[in-house]
Protein backbone atom coordinates (compact mmCIF):
# COMPACT_ATOMS: atom_id res chain seq x y z
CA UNK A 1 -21.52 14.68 41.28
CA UNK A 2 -24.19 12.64 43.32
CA UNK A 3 -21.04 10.95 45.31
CA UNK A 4 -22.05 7.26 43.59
CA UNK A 5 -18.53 5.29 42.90
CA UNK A 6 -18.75 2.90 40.51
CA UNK A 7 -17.07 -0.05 40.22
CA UNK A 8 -15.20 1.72 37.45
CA UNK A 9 -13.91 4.03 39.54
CA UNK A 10 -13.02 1.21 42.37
CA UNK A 11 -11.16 -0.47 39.60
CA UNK A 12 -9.30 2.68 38.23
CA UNK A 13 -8.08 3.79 41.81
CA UNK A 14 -6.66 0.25 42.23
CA UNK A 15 -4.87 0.21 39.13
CA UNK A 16 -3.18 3.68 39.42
CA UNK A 17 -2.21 2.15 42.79
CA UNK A 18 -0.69 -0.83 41.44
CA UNK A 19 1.03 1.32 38.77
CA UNK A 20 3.70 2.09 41.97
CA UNK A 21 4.57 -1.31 42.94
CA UNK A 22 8.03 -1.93 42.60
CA UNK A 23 9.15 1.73 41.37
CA UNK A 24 12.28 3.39 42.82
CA UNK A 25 11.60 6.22 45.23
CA UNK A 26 12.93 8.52 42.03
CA UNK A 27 10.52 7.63 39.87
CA UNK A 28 7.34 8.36 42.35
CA UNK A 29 8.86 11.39 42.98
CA UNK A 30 6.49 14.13 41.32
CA UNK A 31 8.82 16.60 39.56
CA UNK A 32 8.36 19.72 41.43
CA UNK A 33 7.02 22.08 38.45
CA UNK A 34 4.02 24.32 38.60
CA UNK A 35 1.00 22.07 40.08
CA UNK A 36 -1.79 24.15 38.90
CA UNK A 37 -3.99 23.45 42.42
CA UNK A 38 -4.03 19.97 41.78
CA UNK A 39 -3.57 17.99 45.64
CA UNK A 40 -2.13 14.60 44.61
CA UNK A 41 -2.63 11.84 47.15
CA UNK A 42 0.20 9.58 47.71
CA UNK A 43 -2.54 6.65 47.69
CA UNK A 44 -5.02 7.04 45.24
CA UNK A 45 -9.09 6.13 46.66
CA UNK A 46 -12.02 5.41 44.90
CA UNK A 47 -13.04 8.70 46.41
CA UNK A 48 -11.02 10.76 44.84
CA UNK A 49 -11.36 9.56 41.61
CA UNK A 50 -15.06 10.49 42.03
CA UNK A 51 -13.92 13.74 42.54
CA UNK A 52 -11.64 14.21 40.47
CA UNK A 53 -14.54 13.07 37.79
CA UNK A 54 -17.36 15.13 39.41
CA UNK A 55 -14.27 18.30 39.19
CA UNK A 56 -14.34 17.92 35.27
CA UNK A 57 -10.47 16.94 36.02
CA UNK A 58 -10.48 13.06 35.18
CA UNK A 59 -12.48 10.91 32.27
CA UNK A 60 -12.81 7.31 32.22
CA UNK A 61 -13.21 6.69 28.70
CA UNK A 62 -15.42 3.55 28.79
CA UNK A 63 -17.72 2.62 26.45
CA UNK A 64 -20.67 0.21 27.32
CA UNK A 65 -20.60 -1.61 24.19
CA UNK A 66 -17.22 -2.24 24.43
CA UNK A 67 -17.84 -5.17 27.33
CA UNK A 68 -14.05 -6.28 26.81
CA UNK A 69 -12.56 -3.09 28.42
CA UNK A 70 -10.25 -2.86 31.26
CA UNK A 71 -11.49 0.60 33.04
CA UNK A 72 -8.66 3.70 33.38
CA UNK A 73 -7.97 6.81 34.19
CA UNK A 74 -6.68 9.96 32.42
CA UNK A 75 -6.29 13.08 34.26
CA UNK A 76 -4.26 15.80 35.49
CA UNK A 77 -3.63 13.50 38.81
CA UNK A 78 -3.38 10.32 37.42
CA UNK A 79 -0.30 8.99 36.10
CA UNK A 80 0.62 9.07 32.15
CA UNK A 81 -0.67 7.36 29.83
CA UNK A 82 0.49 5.47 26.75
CA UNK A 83 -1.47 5.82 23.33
CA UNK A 84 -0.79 3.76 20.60
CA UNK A 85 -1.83 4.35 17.02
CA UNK A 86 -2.82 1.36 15.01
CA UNK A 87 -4.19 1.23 11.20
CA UNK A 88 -5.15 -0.46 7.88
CA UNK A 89 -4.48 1.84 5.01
CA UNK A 90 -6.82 2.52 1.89
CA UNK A 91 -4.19 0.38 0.01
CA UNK A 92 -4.27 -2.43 2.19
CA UNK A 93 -6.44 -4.19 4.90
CA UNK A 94 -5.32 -7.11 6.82
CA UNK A 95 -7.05 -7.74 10.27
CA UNK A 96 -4.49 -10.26 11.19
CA UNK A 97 -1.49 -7.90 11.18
CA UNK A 98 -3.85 -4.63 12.95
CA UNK A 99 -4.46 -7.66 15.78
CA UNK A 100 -0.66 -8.50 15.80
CA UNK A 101 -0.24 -4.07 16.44
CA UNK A 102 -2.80 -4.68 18.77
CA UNK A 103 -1.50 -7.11 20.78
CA UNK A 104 1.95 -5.73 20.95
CA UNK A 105 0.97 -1.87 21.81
CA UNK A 106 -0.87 -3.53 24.83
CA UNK A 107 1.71 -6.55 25.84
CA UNK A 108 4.26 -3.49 25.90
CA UNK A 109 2.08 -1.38 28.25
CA UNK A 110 0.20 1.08 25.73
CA UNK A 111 -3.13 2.13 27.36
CA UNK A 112 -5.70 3.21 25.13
CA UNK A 113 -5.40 2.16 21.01
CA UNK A 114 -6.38 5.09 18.56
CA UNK A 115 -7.32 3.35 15.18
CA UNK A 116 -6.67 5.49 12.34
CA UNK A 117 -7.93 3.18 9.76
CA UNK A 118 -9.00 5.46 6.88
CA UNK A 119 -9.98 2.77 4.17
CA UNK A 120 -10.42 -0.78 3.00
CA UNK A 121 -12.65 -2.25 5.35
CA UNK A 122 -12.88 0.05 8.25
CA UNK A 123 -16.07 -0.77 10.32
CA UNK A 124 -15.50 -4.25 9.79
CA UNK A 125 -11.61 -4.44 11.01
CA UNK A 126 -12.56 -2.17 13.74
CA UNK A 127 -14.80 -4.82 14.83
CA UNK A 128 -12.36 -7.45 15.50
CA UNK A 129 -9.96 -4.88 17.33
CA UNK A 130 -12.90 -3.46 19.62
CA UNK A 131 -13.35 -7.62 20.49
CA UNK A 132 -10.02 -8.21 21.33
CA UNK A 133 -8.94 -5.21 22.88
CA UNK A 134 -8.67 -4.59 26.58
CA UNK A 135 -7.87 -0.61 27.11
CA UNK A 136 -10.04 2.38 25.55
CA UNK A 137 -10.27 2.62 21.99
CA UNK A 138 -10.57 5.66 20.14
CA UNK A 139 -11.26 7.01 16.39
CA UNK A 140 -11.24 9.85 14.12
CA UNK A 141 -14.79 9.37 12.76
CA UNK A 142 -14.13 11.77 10.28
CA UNK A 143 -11.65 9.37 8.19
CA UNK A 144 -14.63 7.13 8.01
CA UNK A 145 -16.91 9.73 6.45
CA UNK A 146 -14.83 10.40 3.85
CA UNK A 147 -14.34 7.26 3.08
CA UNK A 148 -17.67 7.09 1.97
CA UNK A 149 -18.31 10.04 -0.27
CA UNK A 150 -17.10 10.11 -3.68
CA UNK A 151 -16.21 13.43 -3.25
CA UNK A 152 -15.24 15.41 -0.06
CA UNK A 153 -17.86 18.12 -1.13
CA UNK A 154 -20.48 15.29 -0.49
CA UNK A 155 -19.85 14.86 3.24
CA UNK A 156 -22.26 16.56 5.30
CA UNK A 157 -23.20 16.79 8.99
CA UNK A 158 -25.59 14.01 8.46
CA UNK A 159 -23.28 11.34 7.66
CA UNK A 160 -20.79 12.38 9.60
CA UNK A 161 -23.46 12.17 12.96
CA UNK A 162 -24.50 8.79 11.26
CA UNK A 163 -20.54 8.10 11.42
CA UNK A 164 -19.96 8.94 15.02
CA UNK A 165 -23.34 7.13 16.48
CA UNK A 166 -22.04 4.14 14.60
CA UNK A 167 -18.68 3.46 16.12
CA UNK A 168 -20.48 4.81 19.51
CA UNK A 169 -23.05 1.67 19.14
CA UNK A 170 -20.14 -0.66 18.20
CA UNK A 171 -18.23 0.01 21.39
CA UNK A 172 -15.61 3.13 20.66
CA UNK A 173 -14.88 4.65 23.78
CA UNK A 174 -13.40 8.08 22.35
CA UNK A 175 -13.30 10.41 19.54
């Protein structure tokens, strides 16, 4: 809103550049549905990512404690994206095979990871996948809470604030 771009958003309008190298002309076509006021540039600019952003239209979901993130885009202008949901379950938690998910959602173009851990050792596997994962990562917080009441009557909006400022400070970029 104060017209500043960031080198996120430098980096973001470069990439969703780079996303149309090498397509055919049918798939940059846009399909010609309903397009809702949105003005789609054939080249996208650092400037209009900032507006898009400053519109309430685009999020960069970037967390500054996660340091080994690779900046992008998701909004109504920008191209799709590819979410991949990763996990340990409450019977079993292995951080090598959540790494070997991790490594094959992103070698096969996912771009953000949702980790949907809801037991064993959740803060401490999400850890290792926040350090070795290059796109956003998100959470539901709320497994995490319950995972640590004995009883779901026990979980209150304490603990779960305590839950979300946690994976905040350890580098989750969304909830």
């Amino acid at each position: 809103k104060q017209g500043i771009i960031t080198p996120e958003m430098e980096y973001v309008a470069i990439r969703e550049n780079q996303k149309l190298e090498g397509l055919s002309e049918l798939l940059k076509t846009q399909h010609p549905g309903e397009r809702f006021g949105a003005a789609i540039p054939k080249i996208i600019t650092p400037e209009y990512v900032r507006d898009e952003i400053a519109r309430g239209r685009a999020i960069i979901p970037a967390n500054i404690n996660h340091a080994e993130i690779e900046p992008m885009i998701i909004g109504r202008a920008f191209k799709v994206k590819i979410n991949a949901n990763i996990g340990n379950s409450a019977v079993t938690s292995n951080v090598a095979e959540e790494l070997k998910k991790l490594h094959t959602s992103v070698h096969y173009g996912a771009d953000t990871m949702m980790d949907l851990s809801p037991g064993g050792d959740i803060h401490g596997i999400r850890e290792t996948l926040l350090r070795h994962c290059p796109v956003p990562m998100g959470t539901v917080p709320i497994y995490e809470a319950v995972a640590r009441v004995k009883r779901i009557e026990d979980l209150d909006a304490a603990l779960m604030l305590e839950v979300i400022e946690e994976q905040a400070s350890q580098g989750v970029d969304y909830m």
